[in-house]
PDB file of N, CA and C in Angstrom:
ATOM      1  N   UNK A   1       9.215  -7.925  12.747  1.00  0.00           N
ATOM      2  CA  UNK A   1       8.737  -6.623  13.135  1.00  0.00           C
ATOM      3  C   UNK A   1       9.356  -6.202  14.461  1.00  0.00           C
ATOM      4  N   UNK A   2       9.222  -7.563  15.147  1.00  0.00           N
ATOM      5  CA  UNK A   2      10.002  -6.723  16.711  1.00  0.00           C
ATOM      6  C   UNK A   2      11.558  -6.608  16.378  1.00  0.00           C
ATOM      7  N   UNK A   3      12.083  -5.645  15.947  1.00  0.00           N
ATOM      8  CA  UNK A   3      13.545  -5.437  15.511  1.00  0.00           C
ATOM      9  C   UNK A   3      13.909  -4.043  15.702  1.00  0.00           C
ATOM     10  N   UNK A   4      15.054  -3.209  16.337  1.00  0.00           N
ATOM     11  CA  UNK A   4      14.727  -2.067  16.401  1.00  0.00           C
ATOM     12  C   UNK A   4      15.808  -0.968  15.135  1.00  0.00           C
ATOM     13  N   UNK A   5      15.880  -2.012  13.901  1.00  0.00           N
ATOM     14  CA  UNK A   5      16.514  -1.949  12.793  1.00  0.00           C
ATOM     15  C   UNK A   5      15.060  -1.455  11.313  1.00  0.00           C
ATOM     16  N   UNK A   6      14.081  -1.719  12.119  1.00  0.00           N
ATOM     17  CA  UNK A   6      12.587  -1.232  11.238  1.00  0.00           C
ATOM     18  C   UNK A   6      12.039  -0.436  11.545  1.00  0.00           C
ATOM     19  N   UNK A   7      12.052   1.109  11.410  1.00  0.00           N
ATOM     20  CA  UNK A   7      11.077   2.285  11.626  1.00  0.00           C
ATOM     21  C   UNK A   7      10.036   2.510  11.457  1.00  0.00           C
ATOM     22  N   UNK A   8      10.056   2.064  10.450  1.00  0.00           N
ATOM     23  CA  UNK A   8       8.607   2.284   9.753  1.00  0.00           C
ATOM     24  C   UNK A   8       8.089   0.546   8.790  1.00  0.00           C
ATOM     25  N   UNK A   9       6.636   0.587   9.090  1.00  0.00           N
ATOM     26  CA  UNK A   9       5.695  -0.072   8.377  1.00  0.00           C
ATOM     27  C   UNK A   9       4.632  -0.069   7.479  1.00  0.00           C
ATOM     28  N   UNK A  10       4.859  -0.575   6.335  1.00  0.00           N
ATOM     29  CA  UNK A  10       3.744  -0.078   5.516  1.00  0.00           C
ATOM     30  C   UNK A  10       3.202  -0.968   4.944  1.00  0.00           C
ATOM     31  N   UNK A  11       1.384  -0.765   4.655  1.00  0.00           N
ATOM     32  CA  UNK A  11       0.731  -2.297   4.482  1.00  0.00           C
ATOM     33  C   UNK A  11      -0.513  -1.935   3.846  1.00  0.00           C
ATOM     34  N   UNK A  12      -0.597  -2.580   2.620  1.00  0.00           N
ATOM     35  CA  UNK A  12      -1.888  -2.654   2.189  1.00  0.00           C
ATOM     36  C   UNK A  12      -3.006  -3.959   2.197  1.00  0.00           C
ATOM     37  N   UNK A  13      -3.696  -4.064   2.381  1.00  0.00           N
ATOM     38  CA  UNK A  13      -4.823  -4.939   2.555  1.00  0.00           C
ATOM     39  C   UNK A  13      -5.743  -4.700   3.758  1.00  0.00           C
ATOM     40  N   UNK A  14      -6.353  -6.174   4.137  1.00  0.00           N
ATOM     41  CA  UNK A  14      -7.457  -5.806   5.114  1.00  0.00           C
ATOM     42  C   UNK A  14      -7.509  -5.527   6.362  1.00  0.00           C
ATOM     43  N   UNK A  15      -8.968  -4.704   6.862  1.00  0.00           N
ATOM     44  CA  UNK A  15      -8.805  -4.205   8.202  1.00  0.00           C
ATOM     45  C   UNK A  15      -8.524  -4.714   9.198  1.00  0.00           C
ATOM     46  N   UNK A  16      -8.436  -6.562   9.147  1.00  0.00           N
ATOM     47  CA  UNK A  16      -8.270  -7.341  10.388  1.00  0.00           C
ATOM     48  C   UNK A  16      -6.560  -7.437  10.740  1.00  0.00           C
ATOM     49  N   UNK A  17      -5.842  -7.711   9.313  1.00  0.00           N
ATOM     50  CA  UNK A  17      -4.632  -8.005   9.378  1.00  0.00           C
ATOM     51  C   UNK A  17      -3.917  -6.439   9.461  1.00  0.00           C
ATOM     52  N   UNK A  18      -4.674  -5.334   9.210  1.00  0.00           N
ATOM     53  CA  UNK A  18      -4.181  -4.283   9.828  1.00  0.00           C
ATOM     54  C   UNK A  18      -3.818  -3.694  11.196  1.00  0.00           C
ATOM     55  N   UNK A  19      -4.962  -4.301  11.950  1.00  0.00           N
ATOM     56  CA  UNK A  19      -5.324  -3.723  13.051  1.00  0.00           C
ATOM     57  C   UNK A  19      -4.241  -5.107  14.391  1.00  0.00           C
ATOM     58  N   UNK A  20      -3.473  -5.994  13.975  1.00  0.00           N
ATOM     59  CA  UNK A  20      -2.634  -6.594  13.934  1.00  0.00           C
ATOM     60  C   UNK A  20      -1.066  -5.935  13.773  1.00  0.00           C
ATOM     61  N   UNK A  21      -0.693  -5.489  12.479  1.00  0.00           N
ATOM     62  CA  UNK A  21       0.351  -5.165  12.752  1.00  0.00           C
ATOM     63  C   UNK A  21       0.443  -3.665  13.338  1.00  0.00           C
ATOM     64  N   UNK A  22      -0.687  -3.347  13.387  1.00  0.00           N
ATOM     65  CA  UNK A  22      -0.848  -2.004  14.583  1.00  0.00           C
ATOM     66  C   UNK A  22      -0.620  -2.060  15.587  1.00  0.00           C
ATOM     67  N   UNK A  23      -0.777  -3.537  16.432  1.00  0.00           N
ATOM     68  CA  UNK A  23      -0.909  -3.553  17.655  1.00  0.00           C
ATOM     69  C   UNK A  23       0.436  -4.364  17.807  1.00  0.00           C
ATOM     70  N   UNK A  24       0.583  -4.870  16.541  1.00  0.00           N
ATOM     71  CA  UNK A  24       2.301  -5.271  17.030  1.00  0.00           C
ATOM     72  C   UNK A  24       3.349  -4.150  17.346  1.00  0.00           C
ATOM     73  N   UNK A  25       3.505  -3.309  15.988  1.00  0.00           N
ATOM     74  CA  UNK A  25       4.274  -2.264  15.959  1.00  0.00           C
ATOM     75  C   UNK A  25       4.056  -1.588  17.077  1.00  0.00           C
ATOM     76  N   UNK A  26       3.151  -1.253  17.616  1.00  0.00           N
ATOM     77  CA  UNK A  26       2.936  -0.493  19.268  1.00  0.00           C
ATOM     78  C   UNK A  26       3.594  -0.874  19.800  1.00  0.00           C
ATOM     79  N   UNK A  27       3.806  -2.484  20.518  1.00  0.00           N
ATOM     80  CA  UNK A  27       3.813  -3.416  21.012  1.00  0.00           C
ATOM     81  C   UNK A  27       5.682  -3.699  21.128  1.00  0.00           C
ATOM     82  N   UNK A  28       6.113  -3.000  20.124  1.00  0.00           N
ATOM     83  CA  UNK A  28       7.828  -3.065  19.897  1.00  0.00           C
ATOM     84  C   UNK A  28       8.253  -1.541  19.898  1.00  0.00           C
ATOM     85  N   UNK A  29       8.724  -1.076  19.294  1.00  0.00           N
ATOM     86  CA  UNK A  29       9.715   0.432  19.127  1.00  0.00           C
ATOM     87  C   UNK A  29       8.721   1.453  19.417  1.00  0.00           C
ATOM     88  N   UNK A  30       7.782   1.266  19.120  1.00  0.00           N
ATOM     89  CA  UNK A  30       6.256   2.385  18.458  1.00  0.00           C
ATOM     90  C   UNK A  30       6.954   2.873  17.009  1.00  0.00           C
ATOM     91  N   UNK A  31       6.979   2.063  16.113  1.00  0.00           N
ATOM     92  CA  UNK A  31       7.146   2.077  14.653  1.00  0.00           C
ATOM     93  C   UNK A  31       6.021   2.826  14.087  1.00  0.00           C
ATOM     94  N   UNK A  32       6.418   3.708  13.110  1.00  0.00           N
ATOM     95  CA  UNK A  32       5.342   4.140  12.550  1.00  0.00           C
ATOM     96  C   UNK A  32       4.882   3.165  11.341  1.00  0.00           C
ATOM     97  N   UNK A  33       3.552   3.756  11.347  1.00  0.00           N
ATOM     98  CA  UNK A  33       2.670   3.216  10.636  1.00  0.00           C
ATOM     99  C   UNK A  33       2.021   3.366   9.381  1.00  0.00           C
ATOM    100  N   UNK A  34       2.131   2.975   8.233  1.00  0.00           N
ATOM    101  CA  UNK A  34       1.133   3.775   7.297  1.00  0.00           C
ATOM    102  C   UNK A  34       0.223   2.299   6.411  1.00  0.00           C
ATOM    103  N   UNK A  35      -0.908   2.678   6.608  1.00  0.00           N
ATOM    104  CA  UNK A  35      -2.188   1.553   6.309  1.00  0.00           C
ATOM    105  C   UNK A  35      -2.965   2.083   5.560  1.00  0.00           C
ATOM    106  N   UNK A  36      -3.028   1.153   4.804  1.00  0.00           N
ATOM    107  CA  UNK A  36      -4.393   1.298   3.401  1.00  0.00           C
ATOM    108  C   UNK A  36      -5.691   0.003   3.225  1.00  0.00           C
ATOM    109  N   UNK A  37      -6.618   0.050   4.101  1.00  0.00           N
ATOM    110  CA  UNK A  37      -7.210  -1.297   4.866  1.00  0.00           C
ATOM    111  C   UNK A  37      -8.509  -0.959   3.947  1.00  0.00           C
ATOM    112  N   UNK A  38      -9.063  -2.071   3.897  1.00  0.00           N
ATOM    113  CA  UNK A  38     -10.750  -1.769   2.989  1.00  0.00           C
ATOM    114  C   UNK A  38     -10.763  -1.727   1.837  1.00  0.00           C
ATOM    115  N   UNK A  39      -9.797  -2.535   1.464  1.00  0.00           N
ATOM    116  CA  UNK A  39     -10.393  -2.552  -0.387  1.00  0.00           C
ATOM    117  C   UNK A  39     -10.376  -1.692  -1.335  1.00  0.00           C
ATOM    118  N   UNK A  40      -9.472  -0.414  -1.247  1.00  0.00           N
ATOM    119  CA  UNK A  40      -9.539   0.981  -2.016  1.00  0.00           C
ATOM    120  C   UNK A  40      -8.946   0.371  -3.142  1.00  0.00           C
ATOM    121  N   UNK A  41      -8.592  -1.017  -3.632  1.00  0.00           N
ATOM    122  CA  UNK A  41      -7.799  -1.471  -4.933  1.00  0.00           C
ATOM    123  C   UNK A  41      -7.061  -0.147  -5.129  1.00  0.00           C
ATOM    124  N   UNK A  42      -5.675  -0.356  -4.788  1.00  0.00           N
ATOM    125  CA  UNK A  42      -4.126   0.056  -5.080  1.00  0.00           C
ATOM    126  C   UNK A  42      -3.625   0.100  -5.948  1.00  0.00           C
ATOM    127  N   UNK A  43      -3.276   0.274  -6.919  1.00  0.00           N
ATOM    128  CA  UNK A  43      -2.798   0.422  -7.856  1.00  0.00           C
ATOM    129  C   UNK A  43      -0.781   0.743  -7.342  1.00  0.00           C
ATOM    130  N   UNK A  44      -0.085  -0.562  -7.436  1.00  0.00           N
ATOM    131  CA  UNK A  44       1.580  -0.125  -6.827  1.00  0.00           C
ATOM    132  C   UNK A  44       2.307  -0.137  -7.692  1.00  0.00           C
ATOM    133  N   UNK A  45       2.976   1.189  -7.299  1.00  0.00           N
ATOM    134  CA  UNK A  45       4.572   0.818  -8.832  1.00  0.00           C
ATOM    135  C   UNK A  45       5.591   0.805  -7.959  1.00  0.00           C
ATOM    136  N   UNK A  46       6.091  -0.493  -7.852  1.00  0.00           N
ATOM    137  CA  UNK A  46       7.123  -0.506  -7.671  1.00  0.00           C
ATOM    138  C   UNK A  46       8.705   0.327  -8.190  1.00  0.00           C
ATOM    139  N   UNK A  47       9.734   0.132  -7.349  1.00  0.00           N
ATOM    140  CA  UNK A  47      10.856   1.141  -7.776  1.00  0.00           C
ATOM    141  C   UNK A  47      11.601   0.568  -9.025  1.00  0.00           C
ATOM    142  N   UNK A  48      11.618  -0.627  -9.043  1.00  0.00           N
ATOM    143  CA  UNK A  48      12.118  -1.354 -10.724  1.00  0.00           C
ATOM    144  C   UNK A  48      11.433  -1.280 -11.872  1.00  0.00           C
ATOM    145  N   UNK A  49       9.832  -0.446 -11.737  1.00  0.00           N
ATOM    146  CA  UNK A  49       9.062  -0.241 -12.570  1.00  0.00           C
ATOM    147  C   UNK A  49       9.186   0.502 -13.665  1.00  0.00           C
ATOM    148  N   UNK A  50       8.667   0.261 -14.917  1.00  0.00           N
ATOM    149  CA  UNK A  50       8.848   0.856 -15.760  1.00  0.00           C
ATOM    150  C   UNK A  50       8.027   2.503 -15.709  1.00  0.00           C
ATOM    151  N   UNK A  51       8.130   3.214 -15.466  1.00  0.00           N
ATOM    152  CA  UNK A  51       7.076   4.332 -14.733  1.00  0.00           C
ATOM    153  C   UNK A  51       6.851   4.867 -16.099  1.00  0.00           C
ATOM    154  N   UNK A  52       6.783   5.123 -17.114  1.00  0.00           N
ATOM    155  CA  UNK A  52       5.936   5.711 -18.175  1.00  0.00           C
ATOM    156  C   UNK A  52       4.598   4.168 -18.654  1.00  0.00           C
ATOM    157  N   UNK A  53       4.897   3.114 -18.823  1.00  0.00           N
ATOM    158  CA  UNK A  53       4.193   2.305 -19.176  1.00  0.00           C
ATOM    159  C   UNK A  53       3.313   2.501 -17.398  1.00  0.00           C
ATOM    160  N   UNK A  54       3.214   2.163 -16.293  1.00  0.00           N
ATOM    161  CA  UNK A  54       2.590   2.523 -15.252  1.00  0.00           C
ATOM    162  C   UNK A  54       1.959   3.765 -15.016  1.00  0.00           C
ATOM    163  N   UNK A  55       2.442   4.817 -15.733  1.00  0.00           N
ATOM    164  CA  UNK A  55       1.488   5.710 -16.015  1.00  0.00           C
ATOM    165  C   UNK A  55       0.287   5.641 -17.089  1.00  0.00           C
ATOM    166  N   UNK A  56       0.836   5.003 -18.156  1.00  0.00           N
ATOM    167  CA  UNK A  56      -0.199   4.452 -19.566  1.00  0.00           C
ATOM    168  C   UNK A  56      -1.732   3.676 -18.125  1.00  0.00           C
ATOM    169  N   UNK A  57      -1.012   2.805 -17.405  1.00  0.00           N
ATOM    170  CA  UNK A  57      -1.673   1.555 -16.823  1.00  0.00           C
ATOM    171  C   UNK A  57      -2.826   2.089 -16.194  1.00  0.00           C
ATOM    172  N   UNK A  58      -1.990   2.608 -14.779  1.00  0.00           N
ATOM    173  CA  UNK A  58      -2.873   3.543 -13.968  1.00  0.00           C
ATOM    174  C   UNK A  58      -3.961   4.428 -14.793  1.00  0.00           C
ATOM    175  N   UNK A  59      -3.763   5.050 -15.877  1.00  0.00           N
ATOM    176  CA  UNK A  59      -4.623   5.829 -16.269  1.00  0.00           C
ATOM    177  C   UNK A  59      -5.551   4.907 -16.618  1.00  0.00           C
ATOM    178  N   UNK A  60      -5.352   3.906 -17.211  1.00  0.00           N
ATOM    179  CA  UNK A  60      -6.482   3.212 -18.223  1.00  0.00           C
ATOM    180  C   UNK A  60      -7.154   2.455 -16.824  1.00  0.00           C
ATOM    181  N   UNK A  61      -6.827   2.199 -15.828  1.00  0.00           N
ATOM    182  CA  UNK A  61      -7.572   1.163 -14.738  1.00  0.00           C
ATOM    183  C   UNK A  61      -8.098   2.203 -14.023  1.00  0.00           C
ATOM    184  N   UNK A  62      -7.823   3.895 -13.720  1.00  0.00           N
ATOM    185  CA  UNK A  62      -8.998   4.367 -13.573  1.00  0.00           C
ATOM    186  C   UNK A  62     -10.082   4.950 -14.442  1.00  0.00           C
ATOM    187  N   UNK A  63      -9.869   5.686 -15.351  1.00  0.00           N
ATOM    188  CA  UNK A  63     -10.971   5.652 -16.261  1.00  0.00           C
ATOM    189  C   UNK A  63     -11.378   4.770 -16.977  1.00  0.00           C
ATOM    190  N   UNK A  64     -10.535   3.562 -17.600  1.00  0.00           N
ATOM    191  CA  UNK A  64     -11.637   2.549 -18.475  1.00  0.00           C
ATOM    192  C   UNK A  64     -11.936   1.388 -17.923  1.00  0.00           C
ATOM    193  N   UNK A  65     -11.849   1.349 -16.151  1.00  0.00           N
ATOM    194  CA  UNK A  65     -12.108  -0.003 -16.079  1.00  0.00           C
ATOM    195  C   UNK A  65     -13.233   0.507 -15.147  1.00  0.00           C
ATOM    196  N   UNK A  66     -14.570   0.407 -15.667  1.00  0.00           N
ATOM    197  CA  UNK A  66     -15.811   0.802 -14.503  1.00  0.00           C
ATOM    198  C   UNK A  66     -16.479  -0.338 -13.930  1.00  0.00           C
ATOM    199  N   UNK A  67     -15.950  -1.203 -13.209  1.00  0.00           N
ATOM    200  CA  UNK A  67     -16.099  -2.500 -12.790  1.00  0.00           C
ATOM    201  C   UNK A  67     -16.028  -2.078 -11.121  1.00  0.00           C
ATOM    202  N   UNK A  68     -16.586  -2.908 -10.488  1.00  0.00           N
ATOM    203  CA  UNK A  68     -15.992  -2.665  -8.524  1.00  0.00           C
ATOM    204  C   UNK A  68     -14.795  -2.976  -8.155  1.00  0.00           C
ATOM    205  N   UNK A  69     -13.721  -3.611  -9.110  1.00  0.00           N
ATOM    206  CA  UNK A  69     -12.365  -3.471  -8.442  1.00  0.00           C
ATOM    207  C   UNK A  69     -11.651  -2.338  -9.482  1.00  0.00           C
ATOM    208  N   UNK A  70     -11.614  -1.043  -9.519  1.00  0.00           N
ATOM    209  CA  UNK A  70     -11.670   0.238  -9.972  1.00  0.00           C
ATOM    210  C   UNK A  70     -10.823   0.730  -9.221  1.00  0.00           C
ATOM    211  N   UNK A  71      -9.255   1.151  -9.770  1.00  0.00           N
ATOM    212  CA  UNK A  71      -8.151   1.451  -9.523  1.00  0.00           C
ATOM    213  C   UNK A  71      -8.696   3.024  -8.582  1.00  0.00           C
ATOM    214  N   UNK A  72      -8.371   3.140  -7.313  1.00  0.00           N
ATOM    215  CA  UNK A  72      -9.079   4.546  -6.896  1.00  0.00           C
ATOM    216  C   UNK A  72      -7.839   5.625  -6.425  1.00  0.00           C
ATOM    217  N   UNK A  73      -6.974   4.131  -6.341  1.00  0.00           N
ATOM    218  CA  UNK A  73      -5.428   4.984  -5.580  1.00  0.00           C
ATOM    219  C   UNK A  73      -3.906   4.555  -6.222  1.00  0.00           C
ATOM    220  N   UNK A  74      -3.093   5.480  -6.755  1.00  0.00           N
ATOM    221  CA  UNK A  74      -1.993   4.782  -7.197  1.00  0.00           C
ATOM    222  C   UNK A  74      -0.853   4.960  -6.312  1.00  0.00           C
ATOM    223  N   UNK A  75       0.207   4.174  -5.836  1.00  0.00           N
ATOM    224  CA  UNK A  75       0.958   4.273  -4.672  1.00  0.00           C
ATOM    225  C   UNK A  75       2.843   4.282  -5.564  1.00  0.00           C
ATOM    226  N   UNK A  76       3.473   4.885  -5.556  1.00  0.00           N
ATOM    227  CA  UNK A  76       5.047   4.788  -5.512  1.00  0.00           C
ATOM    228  C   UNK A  76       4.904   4.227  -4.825  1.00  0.00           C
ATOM    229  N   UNK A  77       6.656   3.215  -4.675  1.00  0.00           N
ATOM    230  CA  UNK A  77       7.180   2.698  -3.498  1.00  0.00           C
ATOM    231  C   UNK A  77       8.688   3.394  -3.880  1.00  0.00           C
ATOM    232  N   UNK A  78       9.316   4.097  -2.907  1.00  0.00           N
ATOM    233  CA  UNK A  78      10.576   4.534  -3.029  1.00  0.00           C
ATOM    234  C   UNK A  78      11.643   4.062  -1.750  1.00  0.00           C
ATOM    235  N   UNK A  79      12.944   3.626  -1.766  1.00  0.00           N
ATOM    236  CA  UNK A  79      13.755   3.492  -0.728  1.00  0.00           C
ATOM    237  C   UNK A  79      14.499   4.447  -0.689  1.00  0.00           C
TER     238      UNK A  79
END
């Protein structure tokens, strides 16, 4: 992270290990930041993804899965 070849950071999981690379990234360039902390279960498609079957996916994990880990957010990743 301390590299001034990384602009940006992006991170999903919890609020402790968030609030970490927050204070790193400050801590070096002032990298921006983008955080998804607290459990909102993510739903990621990667860029090698098949994106019509990930659309089938995503749909069915938010409407047919009514359980507490309940797809709430779906994320691209693009370079």
């Amino acid at each position: 992270m301390n590299t001034p070849y990384c602009l940006q950071i992006a991170f999903t999981g919890s609020t402790e290990t968030g609030k970490i690379i927050l204070e790193l990234a400050a801590k070096s360039n002032l990298k921006a930041v983008t955080l998804e902390l607290g459990g909102k279960s993510p739903f990621i498609v990667c860029e090698d993804a098949d994106v019509d079957k990930a659309v089938e996916l995503a749909h069915f994990a938010l409407f047919f899965n009514q359980v507490c880990p309940t797809t709430v957010r779906t994320m691209l990743v693009s370079v």
